[in-house]
C-alpha atoms as a PDB file:
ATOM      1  CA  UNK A   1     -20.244   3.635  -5.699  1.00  0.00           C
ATOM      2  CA  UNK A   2     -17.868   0.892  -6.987  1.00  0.00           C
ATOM      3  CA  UNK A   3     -18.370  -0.983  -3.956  1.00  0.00           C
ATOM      4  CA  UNK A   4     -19.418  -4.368  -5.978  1.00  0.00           C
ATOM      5  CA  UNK A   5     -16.114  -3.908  -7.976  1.00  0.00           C
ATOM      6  CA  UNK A   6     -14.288  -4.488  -4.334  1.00  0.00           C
ATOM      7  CA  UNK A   7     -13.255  -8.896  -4.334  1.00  0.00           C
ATOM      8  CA  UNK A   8     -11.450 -10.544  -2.172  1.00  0.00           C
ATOM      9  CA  UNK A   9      -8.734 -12.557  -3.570  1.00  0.00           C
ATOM     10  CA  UNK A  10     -10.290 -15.922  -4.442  1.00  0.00           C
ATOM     11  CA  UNK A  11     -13.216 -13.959  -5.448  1.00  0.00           C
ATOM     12  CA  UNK A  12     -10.836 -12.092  -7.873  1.00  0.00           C
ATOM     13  CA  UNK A  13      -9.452 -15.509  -9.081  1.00  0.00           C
ATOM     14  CA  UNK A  14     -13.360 -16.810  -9.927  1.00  0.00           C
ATOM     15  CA  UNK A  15     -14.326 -13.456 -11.614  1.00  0.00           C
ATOM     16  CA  UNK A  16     -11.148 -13.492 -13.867  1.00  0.00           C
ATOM     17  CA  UNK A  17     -11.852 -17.204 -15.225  1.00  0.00           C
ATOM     18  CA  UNK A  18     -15.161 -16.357 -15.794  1.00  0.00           C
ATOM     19  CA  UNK A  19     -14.267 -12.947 -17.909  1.00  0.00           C
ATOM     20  CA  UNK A  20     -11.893 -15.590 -19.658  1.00  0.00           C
ATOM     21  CA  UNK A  21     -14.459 -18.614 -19.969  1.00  0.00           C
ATOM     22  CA  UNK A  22     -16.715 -15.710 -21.561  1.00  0.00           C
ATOM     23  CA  UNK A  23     -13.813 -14.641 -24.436  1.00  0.00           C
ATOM     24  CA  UNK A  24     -12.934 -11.906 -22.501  1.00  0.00           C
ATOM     25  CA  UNK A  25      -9.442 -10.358 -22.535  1.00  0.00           C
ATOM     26  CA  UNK A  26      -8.670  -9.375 -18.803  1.00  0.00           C
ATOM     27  CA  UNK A  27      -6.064  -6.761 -17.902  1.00  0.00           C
ATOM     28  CA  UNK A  28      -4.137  -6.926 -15.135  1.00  0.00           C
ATOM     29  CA  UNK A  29      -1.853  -4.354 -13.055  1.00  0.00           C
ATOM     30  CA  UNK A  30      -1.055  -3.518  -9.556  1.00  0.00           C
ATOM     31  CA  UNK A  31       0.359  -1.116  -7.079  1.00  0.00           C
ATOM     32  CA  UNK A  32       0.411   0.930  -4.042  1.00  0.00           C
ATOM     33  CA  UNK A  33      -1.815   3.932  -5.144  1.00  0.00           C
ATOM     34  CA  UNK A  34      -1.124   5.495  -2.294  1.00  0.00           C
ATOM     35  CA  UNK A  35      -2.697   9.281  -2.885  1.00  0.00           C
ATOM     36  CA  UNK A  36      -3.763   9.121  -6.462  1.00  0.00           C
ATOM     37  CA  UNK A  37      -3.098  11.309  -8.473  1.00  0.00           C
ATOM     38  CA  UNK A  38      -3.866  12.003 -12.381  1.00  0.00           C
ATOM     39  CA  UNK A  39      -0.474   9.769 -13.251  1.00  0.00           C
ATOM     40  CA  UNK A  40      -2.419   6.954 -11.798  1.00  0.00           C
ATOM     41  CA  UNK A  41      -5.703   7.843 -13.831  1.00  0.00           C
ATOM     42  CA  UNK A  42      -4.437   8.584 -17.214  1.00  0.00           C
ATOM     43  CA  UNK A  43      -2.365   4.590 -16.425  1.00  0.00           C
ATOM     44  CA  UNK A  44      -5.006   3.321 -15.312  1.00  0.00           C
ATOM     45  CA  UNK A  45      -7.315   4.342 -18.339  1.00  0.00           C
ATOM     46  CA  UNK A  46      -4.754   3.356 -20.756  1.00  0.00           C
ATOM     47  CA  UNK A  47      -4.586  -0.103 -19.322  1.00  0.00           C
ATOM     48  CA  UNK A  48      -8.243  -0.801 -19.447  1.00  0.00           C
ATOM     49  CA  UNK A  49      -7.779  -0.142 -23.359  1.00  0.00           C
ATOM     50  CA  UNK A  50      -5.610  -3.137 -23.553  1.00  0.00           C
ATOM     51  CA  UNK A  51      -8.886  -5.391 -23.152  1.00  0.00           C
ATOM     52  CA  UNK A  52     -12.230  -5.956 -21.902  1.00  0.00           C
ATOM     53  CA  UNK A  53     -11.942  -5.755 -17.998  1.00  0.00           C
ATOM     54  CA  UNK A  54      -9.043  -4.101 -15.562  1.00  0.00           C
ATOM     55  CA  UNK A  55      -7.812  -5.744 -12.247  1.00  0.00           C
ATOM     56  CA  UNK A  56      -6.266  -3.863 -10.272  1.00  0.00           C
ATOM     57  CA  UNK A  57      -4.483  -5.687  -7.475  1.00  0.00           C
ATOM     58  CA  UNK A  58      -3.426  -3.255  -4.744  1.00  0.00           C
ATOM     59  CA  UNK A  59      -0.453  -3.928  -2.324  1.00  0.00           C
ATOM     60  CA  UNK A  60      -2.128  -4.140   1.947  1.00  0.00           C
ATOM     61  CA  UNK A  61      -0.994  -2.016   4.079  1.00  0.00           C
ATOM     62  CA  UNK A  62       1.868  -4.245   5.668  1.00  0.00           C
ATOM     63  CA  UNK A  63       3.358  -4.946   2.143  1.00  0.00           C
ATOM     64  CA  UNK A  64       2.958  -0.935   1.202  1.00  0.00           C
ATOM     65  CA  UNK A  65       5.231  -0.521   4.958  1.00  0.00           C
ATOM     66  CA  UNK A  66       7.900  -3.003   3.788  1.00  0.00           C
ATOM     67  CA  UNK A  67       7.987  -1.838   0.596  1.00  0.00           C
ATOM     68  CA  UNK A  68       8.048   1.991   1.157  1.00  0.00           C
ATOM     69  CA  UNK A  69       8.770   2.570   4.898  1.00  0.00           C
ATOM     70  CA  UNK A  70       7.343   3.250   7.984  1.00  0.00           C
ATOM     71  CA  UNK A  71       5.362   6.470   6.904  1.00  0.00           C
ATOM     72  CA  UNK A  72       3.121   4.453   4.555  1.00  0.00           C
ATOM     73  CA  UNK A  73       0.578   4.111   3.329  1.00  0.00           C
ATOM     74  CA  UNK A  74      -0.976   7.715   3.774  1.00  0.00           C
ATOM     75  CA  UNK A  75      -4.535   6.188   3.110  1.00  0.00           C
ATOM     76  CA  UNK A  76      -5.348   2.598   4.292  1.00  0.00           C
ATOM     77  CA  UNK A  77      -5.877  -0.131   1.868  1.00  0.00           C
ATOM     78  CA  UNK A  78      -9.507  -0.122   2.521  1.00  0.00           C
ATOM     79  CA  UNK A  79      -9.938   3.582   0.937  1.00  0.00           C
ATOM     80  CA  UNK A  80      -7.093   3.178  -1.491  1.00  0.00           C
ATOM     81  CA  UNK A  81      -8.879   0.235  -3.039  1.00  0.00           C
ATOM     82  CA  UNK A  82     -12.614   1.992  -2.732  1.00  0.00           C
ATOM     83  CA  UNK A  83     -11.134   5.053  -4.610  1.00  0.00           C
ATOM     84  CA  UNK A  84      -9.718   3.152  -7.294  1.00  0.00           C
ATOM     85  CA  UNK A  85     -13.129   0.945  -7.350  1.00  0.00           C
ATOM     86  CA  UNK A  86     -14.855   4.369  -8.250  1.00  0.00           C
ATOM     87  CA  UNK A  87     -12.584   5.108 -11.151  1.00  0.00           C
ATOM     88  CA  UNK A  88     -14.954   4.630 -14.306  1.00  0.00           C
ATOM     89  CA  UNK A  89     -11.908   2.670 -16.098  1.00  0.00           C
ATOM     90  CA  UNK A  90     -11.797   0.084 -13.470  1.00  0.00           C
ATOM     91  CA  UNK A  91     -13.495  -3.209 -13.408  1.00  0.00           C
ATOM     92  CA  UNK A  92     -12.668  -4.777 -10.142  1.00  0.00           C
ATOM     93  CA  UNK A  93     -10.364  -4.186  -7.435  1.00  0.00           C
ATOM     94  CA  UNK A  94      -8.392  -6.474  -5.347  1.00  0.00           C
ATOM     95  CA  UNK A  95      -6.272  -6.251  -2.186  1.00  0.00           C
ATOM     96  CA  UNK A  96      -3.124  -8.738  -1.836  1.00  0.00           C
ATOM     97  CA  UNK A  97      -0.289  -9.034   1.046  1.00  0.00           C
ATOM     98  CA  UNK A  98       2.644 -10.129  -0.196  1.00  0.00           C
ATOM     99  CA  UNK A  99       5.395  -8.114  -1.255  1.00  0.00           C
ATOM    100  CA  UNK A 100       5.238  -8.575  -4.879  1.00  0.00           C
ATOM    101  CA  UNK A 101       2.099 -10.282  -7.043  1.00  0.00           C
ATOM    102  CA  UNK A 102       3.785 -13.114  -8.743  1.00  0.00           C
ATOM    103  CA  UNK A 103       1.807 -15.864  -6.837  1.00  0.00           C
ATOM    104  CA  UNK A 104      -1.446 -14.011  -7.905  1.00  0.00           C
ATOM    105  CA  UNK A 105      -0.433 -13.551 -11.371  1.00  0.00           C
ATOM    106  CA  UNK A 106       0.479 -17.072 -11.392  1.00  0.00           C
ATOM    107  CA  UNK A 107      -3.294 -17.873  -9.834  1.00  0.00           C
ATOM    108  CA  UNK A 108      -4.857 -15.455 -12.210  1.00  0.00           C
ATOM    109  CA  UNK A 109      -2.457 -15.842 -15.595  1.00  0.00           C
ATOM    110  CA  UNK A 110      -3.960 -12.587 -17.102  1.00  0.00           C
ATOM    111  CA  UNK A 111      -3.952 -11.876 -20.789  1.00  0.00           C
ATOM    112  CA  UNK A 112      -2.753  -8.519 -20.221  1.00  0.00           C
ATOM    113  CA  UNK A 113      -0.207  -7.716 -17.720  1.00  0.00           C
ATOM    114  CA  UNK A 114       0.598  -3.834 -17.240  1.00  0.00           C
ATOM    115  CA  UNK A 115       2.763  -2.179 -16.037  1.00  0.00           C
ATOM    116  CA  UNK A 116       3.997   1.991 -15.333  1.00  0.00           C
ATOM    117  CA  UNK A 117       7.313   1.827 -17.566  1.00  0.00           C
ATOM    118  CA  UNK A 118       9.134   2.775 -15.131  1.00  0.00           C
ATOM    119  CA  UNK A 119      10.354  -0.769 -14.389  1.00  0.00           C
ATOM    120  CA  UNK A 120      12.420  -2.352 -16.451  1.00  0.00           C
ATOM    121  CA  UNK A 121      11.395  -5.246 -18.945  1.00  0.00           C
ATOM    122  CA  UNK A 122      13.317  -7.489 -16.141  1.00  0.00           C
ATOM    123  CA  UNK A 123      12.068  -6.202 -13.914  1.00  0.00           C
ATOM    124  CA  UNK A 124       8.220  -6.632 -14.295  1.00  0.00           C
ATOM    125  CA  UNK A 125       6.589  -9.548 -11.559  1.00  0.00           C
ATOM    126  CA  UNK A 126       4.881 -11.805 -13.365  1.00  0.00           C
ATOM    127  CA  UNK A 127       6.473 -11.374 -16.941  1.00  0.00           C
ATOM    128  CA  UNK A 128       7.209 -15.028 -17.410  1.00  0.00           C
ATOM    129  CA  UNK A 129       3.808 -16.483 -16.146  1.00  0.00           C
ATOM    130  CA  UNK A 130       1.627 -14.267 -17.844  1.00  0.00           C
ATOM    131  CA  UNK A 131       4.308 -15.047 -21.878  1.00  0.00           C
ATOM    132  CA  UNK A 132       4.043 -18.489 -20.622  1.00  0.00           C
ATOM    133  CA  UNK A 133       0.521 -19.048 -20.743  1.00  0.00           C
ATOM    134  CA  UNK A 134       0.116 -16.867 -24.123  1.00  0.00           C
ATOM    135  CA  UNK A 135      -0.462 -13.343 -22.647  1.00  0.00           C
ATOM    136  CA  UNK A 136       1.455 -10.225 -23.401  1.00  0.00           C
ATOM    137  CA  UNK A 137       3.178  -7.890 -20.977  1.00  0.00           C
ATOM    138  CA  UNK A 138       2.757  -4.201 -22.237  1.00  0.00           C
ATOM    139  CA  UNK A 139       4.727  -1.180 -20.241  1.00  0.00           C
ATOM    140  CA  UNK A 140       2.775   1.913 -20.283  1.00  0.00           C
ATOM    141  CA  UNK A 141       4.663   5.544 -20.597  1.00  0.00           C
ATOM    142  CA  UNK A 142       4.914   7.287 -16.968  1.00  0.00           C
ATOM    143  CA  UNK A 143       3.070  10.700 -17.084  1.00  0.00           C
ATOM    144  CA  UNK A 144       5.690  12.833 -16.340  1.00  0.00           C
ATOM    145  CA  UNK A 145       5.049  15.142 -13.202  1.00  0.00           C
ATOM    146  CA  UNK A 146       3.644  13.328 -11.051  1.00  0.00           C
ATOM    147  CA  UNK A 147       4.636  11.421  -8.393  1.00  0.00           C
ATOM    148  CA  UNK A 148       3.200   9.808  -5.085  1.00  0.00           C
ATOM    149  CA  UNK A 149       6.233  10.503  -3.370  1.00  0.00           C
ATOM    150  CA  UNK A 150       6.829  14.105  -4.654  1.00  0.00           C
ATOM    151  CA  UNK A 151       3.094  14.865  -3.430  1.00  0.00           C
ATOM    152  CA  UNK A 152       3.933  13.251   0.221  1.00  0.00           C
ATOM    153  CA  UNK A 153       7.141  15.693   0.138  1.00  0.00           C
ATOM    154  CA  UNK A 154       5.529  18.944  -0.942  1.00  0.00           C
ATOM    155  CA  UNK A 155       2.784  18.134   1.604  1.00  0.00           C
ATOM    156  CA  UNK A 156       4.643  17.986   4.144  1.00  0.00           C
ATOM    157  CA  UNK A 157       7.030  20.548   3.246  1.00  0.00           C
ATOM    158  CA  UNK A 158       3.792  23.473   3.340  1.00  0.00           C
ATOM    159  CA  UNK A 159       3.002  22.033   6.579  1.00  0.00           C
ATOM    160  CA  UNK A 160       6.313  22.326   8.375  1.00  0.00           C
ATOM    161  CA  UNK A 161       6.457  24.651  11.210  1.00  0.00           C
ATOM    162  CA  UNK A 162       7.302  28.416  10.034  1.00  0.00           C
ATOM    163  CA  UNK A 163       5.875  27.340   6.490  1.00  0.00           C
ATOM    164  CA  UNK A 164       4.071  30.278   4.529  1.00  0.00           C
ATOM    165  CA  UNK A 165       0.498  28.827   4.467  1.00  0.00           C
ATOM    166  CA  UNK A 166      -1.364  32.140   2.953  1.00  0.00           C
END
C-alpha cells in the first residue's frame, strides 16, 4: 500500500539522481499535510504533471510543532507520510526535520520545484538552488475552500461541550 514509496532521506537523495541519471524530470514539493484534504490532492496531482516522478518531502513532527504550535500535528509524521505514499499521484515520500527544506533542495536540486501559490515568489525555499542548477519553480493555484486549519477549527468547534451533535 505505498509502503515502498516511504525513503528515508539519503535514500530520497539516491532515488532522485537515479530518476535524473535515467532522463527523468523529478518534481519536488513539501509540507505539513497535516489532515488531508482534497486541496492537498487536486496539488498534489497537478504537481506530478510537471514531470515524471513527485517527491514529496513532509515536515517531522518537531518542525510541524515549531512551525504551527503546540496542537500539531493532528496525525504523526509516520501516518501523514503513509497516507500521502498511497496517493496514486505520488512517487515517493520523504520525512525531513528542519524547519524549512532548503538544505534538502540543495542535496536533491530538483527539476521541478512546487509550490501551493499561496507563498509568494520570495518567498518559496529553495527558489534559487533549484534556477541555479537549471530547474524551474512553478506555483500552483490554491483550491479555494479548503484549509487544514479551517478543518482543525470546525472540528473542534462540533465537539465543544453544549455543541449540537445530531
Amino acid at each position: 500500500m505505498g509502503i515502498e514509496k516511504l525513503l528515508p532521506l539519503d535514500r530520497a537523495v539516491e532515488a532522485v539522481a537515479e530518476l535524473k541519471r535515467q532522463g527523468k524530470r523529478v518534481v519536488f514539493t513539501n509540507g505539513c499535510f497535516d489532515l488531508l484534504h482534497p486541496g492537498h490532492t487536486r496539488y498534489l496531482a497537478e504537481a506530478r504533471t510537471l514531470g515524471d516522478a513527485l517527491l514529496v518531502a513532509v515536515n517531522s513532527d518537531r518542525s510541524v510543532r515549531a512551525l504551527k504550535g503546540p496542537g500539531r500535528p493532528i496525525l504523526p509524521e509516520s501516518e501523514r507520510a503513509e497516507i500521502l505514499a498511497a496517493l496514486e499521484c505520488v512517487d515517493y515520500v520523504t520525512v525531513f526535520d528542519d524547519l524549512t527544506p532548503r538544505s534538502l533542495i540543495a542535496r536533491l536540486l530538483p527539476q521541478v520545484l512546487a509550490k501551493g501559490a499561496d507563498w509568494g515568489p520570495t518567498e518559496i525555499v529553495g527558489r534559487e538552488e533549484v534556477e541555479a542548477a537549471g530547474g524551474r519553480v512553478v506555483s500552483i493555484p490554491v483550491v479555494p475552500g479548503f484549509s487544514t486549519s479551517a478543518l482543525i477549527e470546525s472540528a473542534v468547534k462540533a465537539w465543544a461541550p453544549g455543541a449540537d451533535r445530531g
